[in-house]
N, C-alpha and C. Protein backbone atom coordinates (compact mmCIF):
# COMPACT_ATOMS: atom_id res chain seq x y z
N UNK A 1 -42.56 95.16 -12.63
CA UNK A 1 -41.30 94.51 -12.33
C UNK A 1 -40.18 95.45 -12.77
N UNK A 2 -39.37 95.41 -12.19
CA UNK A 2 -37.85 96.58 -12.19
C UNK A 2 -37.64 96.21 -13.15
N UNK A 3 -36.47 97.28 -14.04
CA UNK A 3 -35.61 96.84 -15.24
C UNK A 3 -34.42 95.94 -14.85
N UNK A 4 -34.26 96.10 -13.64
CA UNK A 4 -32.59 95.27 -13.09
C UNK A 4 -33.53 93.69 -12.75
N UNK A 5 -34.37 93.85 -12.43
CA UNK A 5 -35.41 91.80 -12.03
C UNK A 5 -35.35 91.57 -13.51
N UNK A 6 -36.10 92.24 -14.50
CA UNK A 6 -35.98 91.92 -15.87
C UNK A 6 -34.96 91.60 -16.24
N UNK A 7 -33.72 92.19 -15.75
CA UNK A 7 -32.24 91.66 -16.57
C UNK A 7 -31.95 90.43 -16.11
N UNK A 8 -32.47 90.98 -14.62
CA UNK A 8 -31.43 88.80 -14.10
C UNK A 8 -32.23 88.13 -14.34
N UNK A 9 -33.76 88.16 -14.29
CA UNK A 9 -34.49 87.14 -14.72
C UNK A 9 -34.38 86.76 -16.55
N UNK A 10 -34.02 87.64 -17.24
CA UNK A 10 -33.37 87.34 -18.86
C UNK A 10 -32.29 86.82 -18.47
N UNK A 11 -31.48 87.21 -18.01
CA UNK A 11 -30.28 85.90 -18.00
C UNK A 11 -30.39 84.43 -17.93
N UNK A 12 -31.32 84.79 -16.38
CA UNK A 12 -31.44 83.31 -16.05
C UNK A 12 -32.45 82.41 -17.00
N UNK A 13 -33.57 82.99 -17.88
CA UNK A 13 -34.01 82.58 -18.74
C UNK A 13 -33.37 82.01 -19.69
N UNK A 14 -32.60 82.89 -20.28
CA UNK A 14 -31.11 82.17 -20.99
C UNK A 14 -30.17 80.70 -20.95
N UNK A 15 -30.23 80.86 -19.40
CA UNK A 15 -29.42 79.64 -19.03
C UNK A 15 -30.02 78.69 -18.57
N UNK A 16 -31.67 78.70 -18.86
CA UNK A 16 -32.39 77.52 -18.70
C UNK A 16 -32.76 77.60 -20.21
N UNK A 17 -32.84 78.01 -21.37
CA UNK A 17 -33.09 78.01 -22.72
C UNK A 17 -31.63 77.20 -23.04
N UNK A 18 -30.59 77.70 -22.58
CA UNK A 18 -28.99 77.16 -23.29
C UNK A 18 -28.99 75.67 -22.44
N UNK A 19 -29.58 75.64 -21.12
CA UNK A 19 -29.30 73.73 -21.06
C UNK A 19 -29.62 72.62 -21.42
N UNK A 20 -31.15 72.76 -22.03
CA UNK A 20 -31.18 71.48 -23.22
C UNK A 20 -30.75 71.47 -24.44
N UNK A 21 -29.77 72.71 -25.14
CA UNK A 21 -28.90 72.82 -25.83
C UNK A 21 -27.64 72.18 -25.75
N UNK A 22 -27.01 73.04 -24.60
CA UNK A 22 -26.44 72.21 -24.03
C UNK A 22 -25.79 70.71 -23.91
N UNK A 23 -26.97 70.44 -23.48
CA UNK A 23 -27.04 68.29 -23.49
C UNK A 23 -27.11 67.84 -24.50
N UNK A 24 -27.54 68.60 -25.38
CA UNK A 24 -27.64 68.24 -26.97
C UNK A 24 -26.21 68.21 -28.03
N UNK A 25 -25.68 69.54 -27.55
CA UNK A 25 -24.80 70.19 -27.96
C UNK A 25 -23.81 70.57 -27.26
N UNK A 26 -22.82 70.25 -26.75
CA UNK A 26 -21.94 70.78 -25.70
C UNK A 26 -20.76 71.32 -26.40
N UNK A 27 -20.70 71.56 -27.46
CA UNK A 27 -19.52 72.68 -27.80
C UNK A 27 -20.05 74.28 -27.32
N UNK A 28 -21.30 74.61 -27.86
CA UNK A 28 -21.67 75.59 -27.33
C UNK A 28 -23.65 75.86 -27.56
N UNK A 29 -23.67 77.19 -27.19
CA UNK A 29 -25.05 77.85 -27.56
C UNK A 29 -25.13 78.96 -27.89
N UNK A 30 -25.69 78.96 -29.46
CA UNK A 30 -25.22 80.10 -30.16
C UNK A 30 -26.97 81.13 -30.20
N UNK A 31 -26.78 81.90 -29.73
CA UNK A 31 -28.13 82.75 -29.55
C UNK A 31 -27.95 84.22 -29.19
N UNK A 32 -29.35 85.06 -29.51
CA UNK A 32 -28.73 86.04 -29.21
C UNK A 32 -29.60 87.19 -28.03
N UNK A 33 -29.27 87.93 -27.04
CA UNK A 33 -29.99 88.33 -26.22
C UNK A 33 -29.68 89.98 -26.32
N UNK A 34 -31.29 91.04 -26.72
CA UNK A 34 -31.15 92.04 -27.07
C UNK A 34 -31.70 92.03 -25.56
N UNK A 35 -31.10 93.33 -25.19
CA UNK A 35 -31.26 94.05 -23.55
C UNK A 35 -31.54 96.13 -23.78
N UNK A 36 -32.61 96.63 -23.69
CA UNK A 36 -33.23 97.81 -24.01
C UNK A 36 -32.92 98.38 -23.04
N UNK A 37 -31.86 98.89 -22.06
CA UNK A 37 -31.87 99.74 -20.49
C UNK A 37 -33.19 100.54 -20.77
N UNK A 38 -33.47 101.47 -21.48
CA UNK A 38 -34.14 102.89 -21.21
C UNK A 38 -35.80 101.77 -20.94
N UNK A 39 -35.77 100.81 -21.36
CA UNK A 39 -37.27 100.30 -20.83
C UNK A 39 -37.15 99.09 -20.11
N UNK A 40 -36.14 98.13 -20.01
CA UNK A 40 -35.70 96.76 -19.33
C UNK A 40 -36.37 95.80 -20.46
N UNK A 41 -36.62 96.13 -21.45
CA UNK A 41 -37.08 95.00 -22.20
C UNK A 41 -35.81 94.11 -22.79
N UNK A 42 -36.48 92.94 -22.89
CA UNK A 42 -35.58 91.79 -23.43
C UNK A 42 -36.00 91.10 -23.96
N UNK A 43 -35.41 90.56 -25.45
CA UNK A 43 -36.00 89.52 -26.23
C UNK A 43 -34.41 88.81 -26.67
N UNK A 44 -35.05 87.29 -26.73
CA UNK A 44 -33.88 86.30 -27.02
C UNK A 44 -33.94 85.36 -27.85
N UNK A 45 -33.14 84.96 -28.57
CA UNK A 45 -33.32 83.48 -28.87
C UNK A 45 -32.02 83.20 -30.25
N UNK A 46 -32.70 81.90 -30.68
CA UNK A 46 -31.30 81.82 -31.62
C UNK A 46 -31.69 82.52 -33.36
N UNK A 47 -30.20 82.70 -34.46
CA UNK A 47 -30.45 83.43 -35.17
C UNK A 47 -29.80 82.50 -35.94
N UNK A 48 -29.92 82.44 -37.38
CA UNK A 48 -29.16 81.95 -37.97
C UNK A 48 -28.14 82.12 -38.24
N UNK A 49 -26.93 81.49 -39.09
CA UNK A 49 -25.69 81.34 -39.28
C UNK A 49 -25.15 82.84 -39.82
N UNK A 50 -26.14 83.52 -40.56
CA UNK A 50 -25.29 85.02 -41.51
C UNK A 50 -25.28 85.88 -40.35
N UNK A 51 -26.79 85.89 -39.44
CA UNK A 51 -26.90 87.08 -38.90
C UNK A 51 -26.08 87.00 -37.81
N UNK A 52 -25.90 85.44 -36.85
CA UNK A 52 -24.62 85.13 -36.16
C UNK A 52 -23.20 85.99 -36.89
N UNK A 53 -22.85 85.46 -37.80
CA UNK A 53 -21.38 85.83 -38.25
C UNK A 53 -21.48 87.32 -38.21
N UNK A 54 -22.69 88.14 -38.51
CA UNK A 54 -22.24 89.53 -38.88
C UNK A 54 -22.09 89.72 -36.82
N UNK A 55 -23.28 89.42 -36.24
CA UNK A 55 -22.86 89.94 -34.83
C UNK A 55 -21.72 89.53 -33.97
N UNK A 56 -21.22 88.50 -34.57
CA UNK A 56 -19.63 88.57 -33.84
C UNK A 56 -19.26 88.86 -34.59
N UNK A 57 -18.78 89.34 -35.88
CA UNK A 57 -17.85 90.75 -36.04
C UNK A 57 -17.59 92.10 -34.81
N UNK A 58 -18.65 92.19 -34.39
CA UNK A 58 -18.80 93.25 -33.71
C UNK A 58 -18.93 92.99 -32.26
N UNK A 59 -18.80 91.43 -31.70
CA UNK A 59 -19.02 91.26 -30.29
C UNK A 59 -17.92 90.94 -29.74
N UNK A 60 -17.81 91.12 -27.95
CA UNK A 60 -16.66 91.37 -27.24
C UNK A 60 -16.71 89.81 -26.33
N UNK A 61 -15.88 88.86 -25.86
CA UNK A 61 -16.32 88.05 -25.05
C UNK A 61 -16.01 88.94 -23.70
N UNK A 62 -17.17 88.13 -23.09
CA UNK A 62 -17.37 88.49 -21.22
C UNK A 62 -16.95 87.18 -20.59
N UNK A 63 -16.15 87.54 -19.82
CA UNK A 63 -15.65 86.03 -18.67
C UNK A 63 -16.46 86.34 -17.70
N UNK A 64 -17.22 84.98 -17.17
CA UNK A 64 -18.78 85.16 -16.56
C UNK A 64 -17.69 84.57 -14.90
N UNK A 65 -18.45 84.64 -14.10
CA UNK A 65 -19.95 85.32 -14.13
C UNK A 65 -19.97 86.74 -14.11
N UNK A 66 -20.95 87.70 -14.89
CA UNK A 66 -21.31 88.76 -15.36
C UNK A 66 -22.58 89.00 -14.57
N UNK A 67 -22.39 89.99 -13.94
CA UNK A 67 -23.96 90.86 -13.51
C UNK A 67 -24.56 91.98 -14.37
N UNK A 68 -25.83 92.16 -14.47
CA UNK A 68 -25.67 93.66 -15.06
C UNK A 68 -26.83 94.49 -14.00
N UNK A 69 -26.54 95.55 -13.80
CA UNK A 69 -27.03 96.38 -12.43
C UNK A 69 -27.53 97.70 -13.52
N UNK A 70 -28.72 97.74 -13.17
CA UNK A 70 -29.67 98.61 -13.73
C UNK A 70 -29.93 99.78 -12.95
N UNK A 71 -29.17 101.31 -12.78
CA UNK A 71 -29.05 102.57 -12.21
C UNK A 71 -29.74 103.43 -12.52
N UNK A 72 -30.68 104.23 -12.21
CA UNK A 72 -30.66 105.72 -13.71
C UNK A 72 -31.20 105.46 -14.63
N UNK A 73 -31.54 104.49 -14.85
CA UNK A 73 -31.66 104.06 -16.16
C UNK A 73 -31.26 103.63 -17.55
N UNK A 74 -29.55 103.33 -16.83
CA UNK A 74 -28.72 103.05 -17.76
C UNK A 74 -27.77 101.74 -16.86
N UNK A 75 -27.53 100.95 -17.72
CA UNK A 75 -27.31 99.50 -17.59
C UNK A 75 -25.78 99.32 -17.49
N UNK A 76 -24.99 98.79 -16.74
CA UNK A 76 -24.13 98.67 -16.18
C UNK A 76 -23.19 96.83 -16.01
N UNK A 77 -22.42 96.96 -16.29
CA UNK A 77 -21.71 95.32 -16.30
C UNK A 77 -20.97 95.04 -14.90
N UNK A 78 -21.14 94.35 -14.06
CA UNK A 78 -20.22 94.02 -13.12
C UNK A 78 -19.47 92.69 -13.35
N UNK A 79 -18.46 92.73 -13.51
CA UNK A 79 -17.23 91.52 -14.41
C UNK A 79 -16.43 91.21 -13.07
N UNK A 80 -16.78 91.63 -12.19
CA UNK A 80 -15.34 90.63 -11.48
C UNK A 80 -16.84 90.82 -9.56
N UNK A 81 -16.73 89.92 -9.60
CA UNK A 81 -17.89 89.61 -8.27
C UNK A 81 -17.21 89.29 -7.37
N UNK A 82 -15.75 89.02 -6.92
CA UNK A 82 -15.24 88.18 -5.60
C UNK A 82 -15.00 89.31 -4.94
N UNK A 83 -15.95 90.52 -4.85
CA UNK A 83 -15.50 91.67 -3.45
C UNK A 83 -16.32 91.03 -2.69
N UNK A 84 -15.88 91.40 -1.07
CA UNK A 84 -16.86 90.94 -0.29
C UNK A 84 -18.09 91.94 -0.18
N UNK A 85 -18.78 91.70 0.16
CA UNK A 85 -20.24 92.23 0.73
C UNK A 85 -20.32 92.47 1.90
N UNK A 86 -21.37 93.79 2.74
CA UNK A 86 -20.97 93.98 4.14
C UNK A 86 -21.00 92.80 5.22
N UNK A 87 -22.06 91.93 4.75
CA UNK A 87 -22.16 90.23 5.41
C UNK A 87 -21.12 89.65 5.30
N UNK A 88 -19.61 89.93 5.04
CA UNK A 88 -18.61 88.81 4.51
C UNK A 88 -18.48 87.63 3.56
N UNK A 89 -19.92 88.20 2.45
CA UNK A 89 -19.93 86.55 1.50
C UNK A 89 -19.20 87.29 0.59
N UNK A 90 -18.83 86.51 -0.74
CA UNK A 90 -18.52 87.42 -1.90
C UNK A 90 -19.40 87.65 -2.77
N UNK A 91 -19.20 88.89 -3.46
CA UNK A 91 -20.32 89.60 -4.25
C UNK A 91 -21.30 88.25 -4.94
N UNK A 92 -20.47 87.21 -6.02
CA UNK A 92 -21.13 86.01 -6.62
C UNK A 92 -22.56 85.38 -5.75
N UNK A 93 -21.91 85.07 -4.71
CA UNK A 93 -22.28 84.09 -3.66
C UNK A 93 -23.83 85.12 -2.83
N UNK A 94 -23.61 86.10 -2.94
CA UNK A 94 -24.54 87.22 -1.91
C UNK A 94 -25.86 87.39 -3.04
N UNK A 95 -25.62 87.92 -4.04
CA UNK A 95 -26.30 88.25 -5.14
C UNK A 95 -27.09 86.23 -5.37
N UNK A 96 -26.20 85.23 -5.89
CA UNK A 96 -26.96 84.39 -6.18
C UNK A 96 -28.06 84.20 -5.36
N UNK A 97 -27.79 84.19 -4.52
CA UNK A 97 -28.66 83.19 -2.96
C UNK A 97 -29.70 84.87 -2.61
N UNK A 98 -29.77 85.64 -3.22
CA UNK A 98 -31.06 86.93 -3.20
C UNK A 98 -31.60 87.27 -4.11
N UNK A 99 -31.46 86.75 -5.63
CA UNK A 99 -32.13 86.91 -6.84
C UNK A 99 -33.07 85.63 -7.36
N UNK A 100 -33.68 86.29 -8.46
CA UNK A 100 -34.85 84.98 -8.56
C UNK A 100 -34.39 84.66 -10.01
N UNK A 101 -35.15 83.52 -10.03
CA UNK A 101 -34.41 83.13 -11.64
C UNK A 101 -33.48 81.84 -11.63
N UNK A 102 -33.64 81.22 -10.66
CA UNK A 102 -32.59 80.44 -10.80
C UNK A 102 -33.59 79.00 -11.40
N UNK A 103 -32.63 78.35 -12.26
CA UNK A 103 -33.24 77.24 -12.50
C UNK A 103 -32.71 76.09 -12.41
């Protein structure tokens, strides 16, 4: 399996792990998702309260929806999806409805 199927399928793993959180919890879901480009590996889950606080010291927020596109072998963010696509959908809309992972 590709390193870029591995990424969207970790996402989307994510956002079926964060919705019975979620329902539980709707302020938020606090967890954390390591992403390896040079091999596509991914491991996730939640951390406790210290190791939380030290990694947002150091984390950036992303306004979703967020892609990440796996090149070369080096991992890539796409932050703004409403270009169109040569079909006329927008990037969001083209990409959802052709990737797997959805839950």
């Amino acid at each position: 399996m590709s390193a870029f199927r591995n990424a969207l399928l970790g996402f989307a793993a994510l956002g079926a792990m964060a919705a019975p959180a979620l329902a539980q919890a709707p302020t938020s879901y606090d967890g954390v998702m390591l992403f390896y480009p040079d091999t596509g590996r991914m491991v996730m889950g939640h951390v406790d309260k210290a190791s939380m606080d030290m990694a947002m010291k150091h984390a950036k927020p992303l306004n979703g929806p967020v892609m990440i596109v796996m090149s070369g072998g080096k991992a890539y963010i796409v932050d703004n999806m409403m270009d169109k696509m040569p079909d006329g959908s927008r990037m969001i809309d083209y990409f959802d409805k052709r990737t797997y992972g959805n839950f």
